[in-house]
Protein backbone atom coordinates (compact mmCIF):
# COMPACT_ATOMS: atom_id res chain seq x y z
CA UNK A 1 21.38 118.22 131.81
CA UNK A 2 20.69 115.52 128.92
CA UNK A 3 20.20 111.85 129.96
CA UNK A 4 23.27 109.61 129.44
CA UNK A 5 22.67 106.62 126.67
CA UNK A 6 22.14 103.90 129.52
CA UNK A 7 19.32 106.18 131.04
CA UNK A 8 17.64 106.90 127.68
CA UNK A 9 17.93 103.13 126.87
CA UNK A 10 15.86 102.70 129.89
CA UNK A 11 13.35 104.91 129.07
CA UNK A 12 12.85 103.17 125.27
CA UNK A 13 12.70 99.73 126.92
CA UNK A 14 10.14 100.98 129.33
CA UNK A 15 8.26 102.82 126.14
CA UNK A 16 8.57 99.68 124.03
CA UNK A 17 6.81 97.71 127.31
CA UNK A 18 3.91 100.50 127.82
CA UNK A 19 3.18 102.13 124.41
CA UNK A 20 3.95 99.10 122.34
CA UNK A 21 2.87 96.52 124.64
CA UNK A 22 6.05 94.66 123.35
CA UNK A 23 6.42 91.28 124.30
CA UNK A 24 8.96 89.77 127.35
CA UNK A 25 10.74 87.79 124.68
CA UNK A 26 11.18 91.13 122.33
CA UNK A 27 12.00 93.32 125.21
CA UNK A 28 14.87 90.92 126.32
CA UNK A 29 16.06 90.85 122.89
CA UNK A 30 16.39 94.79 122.26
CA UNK A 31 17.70 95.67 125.89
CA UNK A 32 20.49 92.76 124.91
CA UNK A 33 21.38 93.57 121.65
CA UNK A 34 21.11 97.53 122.86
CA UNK A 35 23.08 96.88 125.87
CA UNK A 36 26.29 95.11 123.42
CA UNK A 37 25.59 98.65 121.58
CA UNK A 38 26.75 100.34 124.39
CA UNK A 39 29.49 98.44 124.89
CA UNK A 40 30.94 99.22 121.58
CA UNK A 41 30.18 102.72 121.92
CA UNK A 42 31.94 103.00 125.49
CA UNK A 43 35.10 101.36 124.82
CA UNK A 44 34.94 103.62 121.01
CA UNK A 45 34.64 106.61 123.31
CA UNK A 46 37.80 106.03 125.24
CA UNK A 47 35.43 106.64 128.45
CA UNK A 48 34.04 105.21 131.30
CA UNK A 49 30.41 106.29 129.71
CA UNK A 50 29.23 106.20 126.19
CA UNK A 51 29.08 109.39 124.67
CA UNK A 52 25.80 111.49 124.48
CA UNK A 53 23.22 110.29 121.71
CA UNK A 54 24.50 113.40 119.66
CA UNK A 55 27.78 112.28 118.99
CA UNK A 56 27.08 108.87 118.02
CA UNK A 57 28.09 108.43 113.95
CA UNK A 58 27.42 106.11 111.82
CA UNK A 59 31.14 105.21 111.52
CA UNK A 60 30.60 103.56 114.81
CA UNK A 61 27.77 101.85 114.21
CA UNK A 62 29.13 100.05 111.40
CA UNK A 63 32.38 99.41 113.62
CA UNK A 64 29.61 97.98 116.06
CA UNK A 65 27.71 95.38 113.52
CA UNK A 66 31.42 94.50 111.79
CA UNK A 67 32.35 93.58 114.94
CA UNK A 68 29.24 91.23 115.22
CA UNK A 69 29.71 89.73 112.01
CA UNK A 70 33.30 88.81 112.98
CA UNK A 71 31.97 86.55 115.92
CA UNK A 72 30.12 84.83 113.11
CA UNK A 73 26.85 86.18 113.81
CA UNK A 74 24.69 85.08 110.95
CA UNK A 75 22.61 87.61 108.99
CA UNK A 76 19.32 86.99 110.35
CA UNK A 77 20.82 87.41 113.52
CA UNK A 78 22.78 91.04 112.43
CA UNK A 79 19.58 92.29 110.93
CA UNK A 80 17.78 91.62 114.02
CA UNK A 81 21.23 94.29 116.07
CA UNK A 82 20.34 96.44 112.77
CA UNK A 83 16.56 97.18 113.51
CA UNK A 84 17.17 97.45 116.91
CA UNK A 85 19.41 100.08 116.53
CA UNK A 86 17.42 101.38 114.09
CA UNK A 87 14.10 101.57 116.50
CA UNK A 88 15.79 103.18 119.44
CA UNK A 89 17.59 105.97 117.45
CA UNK A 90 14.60 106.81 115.62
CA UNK A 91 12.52 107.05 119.14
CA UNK A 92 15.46 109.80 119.74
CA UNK A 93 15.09 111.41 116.89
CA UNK A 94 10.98 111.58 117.75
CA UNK A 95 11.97 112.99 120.96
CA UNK A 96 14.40 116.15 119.40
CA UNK A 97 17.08 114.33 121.38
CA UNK A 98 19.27 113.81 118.22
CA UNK A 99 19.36 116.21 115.15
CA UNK A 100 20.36 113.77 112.53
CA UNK A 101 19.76 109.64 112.75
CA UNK A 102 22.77 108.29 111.92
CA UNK A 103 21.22 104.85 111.02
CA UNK A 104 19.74 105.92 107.71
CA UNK A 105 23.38 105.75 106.43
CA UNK A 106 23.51 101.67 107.46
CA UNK A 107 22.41 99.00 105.25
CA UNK A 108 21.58 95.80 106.80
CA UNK A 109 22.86 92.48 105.37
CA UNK A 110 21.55 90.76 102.62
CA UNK A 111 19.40 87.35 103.58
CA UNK A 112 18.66 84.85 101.85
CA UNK A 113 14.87 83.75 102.38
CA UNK A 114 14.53 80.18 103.08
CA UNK A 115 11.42 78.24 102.29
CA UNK A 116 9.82 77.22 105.62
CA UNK A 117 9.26 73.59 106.75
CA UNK A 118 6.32 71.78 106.89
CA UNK A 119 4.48 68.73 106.74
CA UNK A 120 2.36 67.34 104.35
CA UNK A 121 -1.39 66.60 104.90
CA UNK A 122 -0.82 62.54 105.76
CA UNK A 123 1.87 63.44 108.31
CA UNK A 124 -0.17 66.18 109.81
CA UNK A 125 -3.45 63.00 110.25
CA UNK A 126 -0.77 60.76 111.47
CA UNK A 127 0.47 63.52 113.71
CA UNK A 128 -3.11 64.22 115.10
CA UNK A 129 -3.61 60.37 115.59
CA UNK A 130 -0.48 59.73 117.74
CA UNK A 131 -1.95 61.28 121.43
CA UNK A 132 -3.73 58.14 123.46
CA UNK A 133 -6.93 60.02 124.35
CA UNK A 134 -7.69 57.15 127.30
CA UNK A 135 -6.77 59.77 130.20
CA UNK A 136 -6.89 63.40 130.58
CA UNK A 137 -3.04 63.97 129.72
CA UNK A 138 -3.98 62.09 125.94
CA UNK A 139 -6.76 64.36 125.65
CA UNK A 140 -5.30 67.52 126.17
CA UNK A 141 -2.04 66.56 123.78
CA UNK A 142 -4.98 65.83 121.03
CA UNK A 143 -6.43 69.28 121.54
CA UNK A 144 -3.16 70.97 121.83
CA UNK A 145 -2.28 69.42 118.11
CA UNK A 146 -5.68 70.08 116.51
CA UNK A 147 -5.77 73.74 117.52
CA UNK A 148 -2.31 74.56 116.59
CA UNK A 149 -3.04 73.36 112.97
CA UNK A 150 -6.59 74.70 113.32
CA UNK A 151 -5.96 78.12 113.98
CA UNK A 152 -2.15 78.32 112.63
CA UNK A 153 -1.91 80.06 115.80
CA UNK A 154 1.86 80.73 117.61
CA UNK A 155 2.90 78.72 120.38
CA UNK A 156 2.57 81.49 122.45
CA UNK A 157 -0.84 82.59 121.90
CA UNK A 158 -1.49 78.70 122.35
CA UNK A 159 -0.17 78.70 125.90
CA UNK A 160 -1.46 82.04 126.84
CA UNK A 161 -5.34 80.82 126.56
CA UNK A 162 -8.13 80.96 129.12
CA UNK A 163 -11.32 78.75 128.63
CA UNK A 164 -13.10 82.54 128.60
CA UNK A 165 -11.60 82.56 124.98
CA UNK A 166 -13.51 79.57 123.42
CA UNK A 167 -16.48 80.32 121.94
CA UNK A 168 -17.02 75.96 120.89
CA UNK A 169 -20.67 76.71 119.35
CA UNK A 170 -19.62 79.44 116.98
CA UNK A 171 -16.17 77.97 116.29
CA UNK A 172 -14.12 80.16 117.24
CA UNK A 173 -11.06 81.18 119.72
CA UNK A 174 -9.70 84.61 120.65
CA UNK A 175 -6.02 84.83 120.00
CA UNK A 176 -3.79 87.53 121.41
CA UNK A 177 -0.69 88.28 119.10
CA UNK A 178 2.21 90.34 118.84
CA UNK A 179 1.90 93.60 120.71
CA UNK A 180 -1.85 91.90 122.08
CA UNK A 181 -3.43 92.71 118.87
CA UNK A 182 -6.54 90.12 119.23
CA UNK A 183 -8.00 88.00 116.29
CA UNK A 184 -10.33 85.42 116.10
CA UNK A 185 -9.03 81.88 115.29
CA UNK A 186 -11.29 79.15 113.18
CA UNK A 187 -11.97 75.74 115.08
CA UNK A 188 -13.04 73.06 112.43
CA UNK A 189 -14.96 70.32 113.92
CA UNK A 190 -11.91 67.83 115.24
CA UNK A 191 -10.94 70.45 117.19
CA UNK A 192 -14.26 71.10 118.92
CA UNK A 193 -14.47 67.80 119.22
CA UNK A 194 -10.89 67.42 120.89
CA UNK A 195 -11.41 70.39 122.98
CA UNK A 196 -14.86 69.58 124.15
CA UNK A 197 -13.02 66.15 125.22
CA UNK A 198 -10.45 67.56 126.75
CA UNK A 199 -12.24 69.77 129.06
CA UNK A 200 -14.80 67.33 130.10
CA UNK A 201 -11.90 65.31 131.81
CA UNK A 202 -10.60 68.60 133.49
CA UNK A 203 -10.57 68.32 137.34
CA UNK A 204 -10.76 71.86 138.64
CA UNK A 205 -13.16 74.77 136.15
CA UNK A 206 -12.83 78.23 136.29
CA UNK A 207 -14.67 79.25 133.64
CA UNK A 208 -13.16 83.30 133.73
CA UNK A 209 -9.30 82.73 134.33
CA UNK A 210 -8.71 79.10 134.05
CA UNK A 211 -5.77 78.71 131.68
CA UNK A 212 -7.35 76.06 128.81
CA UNK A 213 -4.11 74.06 128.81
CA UNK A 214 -2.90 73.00 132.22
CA UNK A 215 0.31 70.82 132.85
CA UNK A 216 0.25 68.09 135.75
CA UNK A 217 1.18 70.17 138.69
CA UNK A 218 -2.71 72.23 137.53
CA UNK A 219 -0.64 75.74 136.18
CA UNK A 220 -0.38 76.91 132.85
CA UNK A 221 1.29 75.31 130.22
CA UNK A 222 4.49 76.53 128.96
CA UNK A 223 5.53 76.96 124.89
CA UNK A 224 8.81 74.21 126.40
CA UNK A 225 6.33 71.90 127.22
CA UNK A 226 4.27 72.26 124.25
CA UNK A 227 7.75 71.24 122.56
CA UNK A 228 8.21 68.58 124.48
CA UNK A 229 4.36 66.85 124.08
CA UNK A 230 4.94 67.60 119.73
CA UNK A 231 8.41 65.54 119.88
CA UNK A 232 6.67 62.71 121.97
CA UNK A 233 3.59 62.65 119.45
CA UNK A 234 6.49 62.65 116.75
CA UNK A 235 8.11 59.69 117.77
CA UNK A 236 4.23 57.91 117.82
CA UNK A 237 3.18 58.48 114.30
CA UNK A 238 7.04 57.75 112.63
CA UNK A 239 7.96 61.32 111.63
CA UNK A 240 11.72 61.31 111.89
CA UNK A 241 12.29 64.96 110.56
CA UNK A 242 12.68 68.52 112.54
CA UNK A 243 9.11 69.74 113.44
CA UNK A 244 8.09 72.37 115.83
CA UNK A 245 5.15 73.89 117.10
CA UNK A 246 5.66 76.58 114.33
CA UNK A 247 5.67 73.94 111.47
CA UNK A 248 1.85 73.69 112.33
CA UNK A 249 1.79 77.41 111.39
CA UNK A 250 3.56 76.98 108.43
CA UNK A 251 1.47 73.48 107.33
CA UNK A 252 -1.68 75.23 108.15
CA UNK A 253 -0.84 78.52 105.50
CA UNK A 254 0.44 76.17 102.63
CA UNK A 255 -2.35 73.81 102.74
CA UNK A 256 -5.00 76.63 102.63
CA UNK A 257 -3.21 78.23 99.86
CA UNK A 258 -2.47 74.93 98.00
CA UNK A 259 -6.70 74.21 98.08
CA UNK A 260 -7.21 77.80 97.12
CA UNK A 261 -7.14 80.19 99.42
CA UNK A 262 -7.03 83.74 98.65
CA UNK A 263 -3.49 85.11 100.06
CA UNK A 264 -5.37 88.16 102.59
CA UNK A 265 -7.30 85.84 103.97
CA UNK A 266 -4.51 83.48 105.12
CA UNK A 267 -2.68 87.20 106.46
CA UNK A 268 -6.09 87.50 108.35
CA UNK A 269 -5.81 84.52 109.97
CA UNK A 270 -1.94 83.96 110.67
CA UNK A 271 -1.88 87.50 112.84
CA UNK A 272 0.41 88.83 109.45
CA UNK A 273 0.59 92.74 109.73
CA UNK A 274 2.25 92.62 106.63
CA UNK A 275 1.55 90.99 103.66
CA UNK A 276 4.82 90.63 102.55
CA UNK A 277 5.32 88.27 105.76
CA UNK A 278 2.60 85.81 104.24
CA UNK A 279 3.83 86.22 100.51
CA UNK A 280 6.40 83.69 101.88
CA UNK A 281 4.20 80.57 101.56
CA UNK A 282 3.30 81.44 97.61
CA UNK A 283 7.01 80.71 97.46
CA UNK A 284 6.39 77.06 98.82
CA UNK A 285 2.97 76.19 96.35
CA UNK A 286 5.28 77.81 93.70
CA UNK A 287 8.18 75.57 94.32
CA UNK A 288 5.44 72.27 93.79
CA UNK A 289 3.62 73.69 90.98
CA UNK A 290 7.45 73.66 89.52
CA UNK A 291 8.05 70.63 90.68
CA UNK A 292 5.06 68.95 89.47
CA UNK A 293 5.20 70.96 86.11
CA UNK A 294 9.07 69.11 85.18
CA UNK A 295 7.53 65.55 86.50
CA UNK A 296 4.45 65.81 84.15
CA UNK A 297 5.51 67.98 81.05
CA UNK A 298 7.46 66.57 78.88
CA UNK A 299 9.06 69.19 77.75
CA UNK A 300 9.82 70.55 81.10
């Protein structure tokens, strides 16, 4: 007897943990936007169950993301519902457990690609100025800040660091990205200088499974907290404009491409499995070059 939908939605989740090594914060978003899925499809199927993965149409699915966009989901949102979908009914069709995917009849929204923020080179030295390096709290704010725009690293591969994964005299730091794919992140010489401070005032050393970045109470720091310390250092150096720990990321790419940096080797070292992902920042030195180009020509 086949699996009802729930079941099988089970199983992908559990695939999607093991397999992919997905992420907590990926596998809560497919097993929610999965699990409103099969709320459409139970209530379309006039049953107490959805109906079996073979009878699912694409006339429902598009039922299913209309009905999203009439809450006023926006369309980065929908696409996200779209590739979900998408993922867990082509696992079924891998499996022989459909004949036909009916999502290769949907087309996602359109989106508009926005420019991401970030900050220019004198706001990221005020930025890096603003922690009071006195006590050990000061110190580890100042690291925190100079490896984020060092490496261009995530937030999350930020928190998740053990000391094991310095390496201060070559320079570098093991990151662990999406799906744990590892790469090696570049330290320039503030930030071995902040970290090397940092850890000297460090009460307690573990060298194998001490987490590098340790809030008052001695645990791991959280990617909340790492908010929390950017908005204080904000408020320090006199930025007044939204800035997260991602706007590091996004500083750190434009800046190497604006002082010439070859567009691979800023995928390299963001994590990008794409390069389409990275093509993004061209956008931004574009957009200046233009800018500049109409202030100086005069012709422009």
């Amino acid at each position: 007897m086949a699996k009802p939908l729930d079941e099988l939605l089970e199983d992908f989740l559990r695939h999607l943990a093991e397999v992919r090594q997905a992420s907590p914060h990926t596998l809560r978003a497919y097993r929610r936007d999965l699990g409103e899925l099969l709320v459409t499809l139970t209530d379309e199927n006039e049953a107490p169950a959805a109906p079996p993965p073979r009878e699912v149409r694409a006339t429902v699915l598009r039922i299913h993301l209309g009905s999203l966009a009439d809450r006023g989901l926006g369309t980065t949102t929908l696409a996200r519902h779209l590739s979900s979908i998408r993922s867990f009914f082509r696992w079924l069709e891998e499996r022989g457990l459909i004949e036909a995917n009916p999502t290769v009849q949907l087309r996602g929204p359109r989106q508009k690609r926005r420019l991401p923020r970030y900050l220019e080179e004198n706001e990221v030295e005020a930025l890096l100025a603003a922690p009071q390096q006195e006590d050990r709290e000061g110190a580890r704010d100042r690291a925190i800040l100079e490896v984020l725009y060092s490496t261009g690293c995530r937030v999350s591969e930020l928190v998740a660091l053990d000391e094991a994964h310095l390496d201060l005299r070559r320079g570098v730091v093991l990151l662990q990205g999406k799906g744990k794919k590892e790469r090696l992140g570049m330290l320039g010489k503030p930030a071995i200088e902040a970290l090397q401070h940092y850890l000297m005032s460090k009460s307690v050393r573990r060298l194998d499974r001490e987490p590098l970045f340790l809030n008052r109470f001695e645990t791991r720091l959280t990617d909340r907290s790492v908010r929390r310390i950017l908005n204080r250092c904000l408020a320090r150096a006199g930025i007044h404009r939204e800035c997260s720990p991602h706007t590091f990321r996004h500083s750190f790419a434009t800046h190497l491409l604006r002082r010439g940096a070859d567009l691979r080797t800023v995928q390299e070292l963001l994590g990008h499995a794409s390069l389409g992902s990275t093509q993004i920042y061209t956008h931004v030195s574009l957009e200046r070059l233009r800018a500049l180009y109409r202030q100086a020509h005069p012709l422009a």
